[in-house]
N, C-alpha and C. Protein backbone atom coordinates (compact mmCIF):
# COMPACT_ATOMS: atom_id res chain seq x y z
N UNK A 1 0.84 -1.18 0.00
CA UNK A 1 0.00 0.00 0.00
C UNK A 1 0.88 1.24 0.00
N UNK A 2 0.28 1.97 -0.47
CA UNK A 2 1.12 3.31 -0.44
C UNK A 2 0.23 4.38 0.06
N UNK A 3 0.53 5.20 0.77
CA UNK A 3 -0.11 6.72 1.49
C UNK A 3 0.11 7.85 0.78
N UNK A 4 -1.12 8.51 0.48
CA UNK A 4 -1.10 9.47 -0.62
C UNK A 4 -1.89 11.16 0.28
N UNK A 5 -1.03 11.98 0.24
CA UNK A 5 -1.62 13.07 1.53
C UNK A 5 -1.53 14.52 0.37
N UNK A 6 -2.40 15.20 0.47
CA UNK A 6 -3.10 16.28 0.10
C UNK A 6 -2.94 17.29 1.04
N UNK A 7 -2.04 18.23 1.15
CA UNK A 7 -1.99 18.97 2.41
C UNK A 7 -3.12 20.01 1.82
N UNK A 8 -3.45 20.24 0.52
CA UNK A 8 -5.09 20.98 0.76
C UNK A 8 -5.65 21.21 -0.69
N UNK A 9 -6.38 20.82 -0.29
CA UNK A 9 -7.65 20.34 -1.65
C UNK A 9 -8.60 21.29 -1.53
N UNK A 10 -9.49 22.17 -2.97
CA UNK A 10 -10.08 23.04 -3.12
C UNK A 10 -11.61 22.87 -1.93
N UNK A 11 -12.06 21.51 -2.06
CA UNK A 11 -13.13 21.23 -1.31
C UNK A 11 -13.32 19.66 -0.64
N UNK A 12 -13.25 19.64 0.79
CA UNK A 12 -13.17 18.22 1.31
C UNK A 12 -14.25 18.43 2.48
N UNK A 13 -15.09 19.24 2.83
CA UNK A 13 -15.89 19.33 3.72
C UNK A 13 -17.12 20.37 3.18
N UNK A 14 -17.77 20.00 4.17
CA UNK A 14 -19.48 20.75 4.51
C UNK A 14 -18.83 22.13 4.85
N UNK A 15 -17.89 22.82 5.98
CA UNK A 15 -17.65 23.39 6.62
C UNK A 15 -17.70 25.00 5.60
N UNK A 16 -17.92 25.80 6.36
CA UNK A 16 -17.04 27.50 5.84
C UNK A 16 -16.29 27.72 5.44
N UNK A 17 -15.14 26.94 5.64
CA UNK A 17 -13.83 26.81 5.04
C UNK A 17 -13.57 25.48 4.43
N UNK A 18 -13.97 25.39 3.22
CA UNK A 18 -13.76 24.09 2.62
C UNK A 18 -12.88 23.48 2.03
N UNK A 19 -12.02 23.91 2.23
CA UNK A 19 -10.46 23.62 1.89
C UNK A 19 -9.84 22.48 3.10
N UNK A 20 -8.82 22.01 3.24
CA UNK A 20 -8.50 20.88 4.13
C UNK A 20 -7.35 19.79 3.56
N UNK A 21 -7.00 19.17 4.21
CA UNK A 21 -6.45 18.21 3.72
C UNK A 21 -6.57 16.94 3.79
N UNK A 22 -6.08 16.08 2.54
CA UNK A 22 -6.83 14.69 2.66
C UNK A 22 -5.70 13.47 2.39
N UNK A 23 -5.70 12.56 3.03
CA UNK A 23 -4.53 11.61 3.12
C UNK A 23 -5.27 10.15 2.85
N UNK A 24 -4.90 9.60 2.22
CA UNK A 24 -5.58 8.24 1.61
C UNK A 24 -4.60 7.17 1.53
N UNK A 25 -5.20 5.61 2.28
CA UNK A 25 -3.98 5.04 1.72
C UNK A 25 -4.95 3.83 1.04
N UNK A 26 -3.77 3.47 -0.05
CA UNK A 26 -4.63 2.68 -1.48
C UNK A 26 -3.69 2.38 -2.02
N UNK A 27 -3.55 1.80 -3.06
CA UNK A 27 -2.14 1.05 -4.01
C UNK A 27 -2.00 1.85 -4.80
N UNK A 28 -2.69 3.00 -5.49
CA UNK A 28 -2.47 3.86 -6.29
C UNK A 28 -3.18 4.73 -6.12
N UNK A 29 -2.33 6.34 -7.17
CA UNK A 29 -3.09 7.26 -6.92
C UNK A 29 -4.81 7.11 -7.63
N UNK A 30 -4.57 6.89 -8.38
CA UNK A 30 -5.81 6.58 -8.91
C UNK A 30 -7.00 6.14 -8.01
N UNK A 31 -7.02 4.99 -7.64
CA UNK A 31 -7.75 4.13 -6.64
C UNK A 31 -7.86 5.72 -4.75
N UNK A 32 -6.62 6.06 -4.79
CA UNK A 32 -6.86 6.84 -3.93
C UNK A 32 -7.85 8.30 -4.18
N UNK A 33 -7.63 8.52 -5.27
CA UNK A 33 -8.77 9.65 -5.85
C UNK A 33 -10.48 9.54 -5.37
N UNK A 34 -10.32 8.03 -5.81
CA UNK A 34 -11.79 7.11 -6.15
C UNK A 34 -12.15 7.18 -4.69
N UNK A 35 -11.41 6.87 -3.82
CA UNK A 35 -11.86 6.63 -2.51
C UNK A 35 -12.46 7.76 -1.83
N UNK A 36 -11.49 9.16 -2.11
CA UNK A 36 -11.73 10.41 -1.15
C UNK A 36 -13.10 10.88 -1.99
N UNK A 37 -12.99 10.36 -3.47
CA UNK A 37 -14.16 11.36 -3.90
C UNK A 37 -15.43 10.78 -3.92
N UNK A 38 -15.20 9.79 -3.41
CA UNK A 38 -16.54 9.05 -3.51
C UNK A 38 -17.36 9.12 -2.06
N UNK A 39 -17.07 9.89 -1.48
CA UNK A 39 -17.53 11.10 -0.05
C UNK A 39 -18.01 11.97 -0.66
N UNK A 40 -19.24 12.16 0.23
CA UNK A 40 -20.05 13.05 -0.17
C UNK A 40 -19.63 14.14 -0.38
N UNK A 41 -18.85 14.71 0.37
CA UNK A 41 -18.39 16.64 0.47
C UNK A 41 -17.05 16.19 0.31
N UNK A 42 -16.23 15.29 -0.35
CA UNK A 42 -14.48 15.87 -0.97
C UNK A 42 -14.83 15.28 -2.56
N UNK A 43 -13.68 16.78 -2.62
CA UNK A 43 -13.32 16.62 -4.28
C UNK A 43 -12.18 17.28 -4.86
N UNK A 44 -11.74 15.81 -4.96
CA UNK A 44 -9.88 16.32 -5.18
C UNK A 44 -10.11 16.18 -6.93
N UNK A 45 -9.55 17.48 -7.31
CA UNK A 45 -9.94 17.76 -8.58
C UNK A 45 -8.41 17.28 -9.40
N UNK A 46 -8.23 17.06 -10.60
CA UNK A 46 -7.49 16.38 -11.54
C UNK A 46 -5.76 16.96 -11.00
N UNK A 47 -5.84 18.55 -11.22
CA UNK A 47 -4.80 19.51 -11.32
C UNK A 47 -4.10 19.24 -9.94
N UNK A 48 -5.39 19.08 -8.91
CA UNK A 48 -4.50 19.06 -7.14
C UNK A 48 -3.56 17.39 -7.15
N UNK A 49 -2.48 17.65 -6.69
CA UNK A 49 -1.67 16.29 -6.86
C UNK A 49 -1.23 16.22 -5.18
N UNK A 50 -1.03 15.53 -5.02
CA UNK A 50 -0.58 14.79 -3.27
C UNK A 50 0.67 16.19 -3.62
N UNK A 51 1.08 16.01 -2.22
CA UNK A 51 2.54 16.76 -1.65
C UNK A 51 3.14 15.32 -1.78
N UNK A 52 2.97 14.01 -0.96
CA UNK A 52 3.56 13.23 -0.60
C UNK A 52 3.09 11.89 -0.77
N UNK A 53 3.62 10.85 -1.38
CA UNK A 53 3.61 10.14 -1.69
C UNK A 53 4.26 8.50 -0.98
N UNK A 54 3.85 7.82 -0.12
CA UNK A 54 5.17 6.84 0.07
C UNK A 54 5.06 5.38 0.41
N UNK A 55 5.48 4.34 0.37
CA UNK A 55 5.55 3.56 0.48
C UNK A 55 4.57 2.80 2.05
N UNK A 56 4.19 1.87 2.50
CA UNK A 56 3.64 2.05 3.79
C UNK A 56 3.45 0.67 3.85
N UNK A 57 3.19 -0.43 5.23
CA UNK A 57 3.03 -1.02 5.39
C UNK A 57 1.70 -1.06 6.38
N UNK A 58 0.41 -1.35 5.23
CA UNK A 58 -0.91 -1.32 6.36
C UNK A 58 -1.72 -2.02 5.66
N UNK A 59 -2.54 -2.66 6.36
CA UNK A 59 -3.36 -3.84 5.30
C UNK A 59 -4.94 -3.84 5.04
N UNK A 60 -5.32 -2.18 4.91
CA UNK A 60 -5.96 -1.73 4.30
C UNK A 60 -6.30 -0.42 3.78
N UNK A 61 -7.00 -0.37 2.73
CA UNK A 61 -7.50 1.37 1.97
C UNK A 61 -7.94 1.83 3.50
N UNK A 62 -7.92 3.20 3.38
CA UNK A 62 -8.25 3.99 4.33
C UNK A 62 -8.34 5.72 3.84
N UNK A 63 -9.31 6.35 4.30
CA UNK A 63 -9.54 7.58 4.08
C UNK A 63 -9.76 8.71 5.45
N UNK A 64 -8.80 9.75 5.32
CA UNK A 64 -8.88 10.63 6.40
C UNK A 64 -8.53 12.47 5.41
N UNK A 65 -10.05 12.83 6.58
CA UNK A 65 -10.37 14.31 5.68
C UNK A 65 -9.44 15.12 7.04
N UNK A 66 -8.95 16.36 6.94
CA UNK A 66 -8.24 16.92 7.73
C UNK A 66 -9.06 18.33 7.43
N UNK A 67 -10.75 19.23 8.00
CA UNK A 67 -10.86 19.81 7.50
C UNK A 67 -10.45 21.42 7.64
N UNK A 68 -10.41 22.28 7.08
CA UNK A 68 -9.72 23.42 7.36
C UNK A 68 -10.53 24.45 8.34
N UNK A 69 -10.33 24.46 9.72
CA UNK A 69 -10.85 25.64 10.84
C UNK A 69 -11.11 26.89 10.45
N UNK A 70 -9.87 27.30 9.63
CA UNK A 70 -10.16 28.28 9.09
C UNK A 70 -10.02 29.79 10.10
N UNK A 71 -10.31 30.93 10.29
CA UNK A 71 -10.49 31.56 11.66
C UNK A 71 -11.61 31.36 12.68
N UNK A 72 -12.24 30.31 12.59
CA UNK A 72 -13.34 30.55 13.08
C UNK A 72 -12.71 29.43 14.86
């Protein structure tokens, strides 16, 4: 598996500030796209690419939204 992290994507939450970041782990980016966007409120659009990319030992897909507070 590999871990694929988004330190901030145009829209990943309901919230006021819909920006956030999103970290996925999946065997590819592809498959990791599929996962975050297939949530109701994220959408990691074509152009946004991970910061980070890496190798990982975990023995399953997994999805985590990080959403942005923002000032509030």
């Amino acid at each position: 598996m590999k871990i694929f992290i988004w330190e901030r994507v145009g829209q990943c939450s309901y919230n006021y500030h819909t920006e956030g970041g999103v970290t996925v782990i999946a065997e590819t980016e592809e498959r990791a796209r599929e996962l975050a966007n297939e949530l109701e409120y994220c959408d990691i659009l074509p152009e946004e690419i991970p910061g980070l990319v890496a190798n990982i030992d975990y023995p399953c897909e997994k999805v985590f939204i990080f959403p942005d507070a923002g000032c509030c």
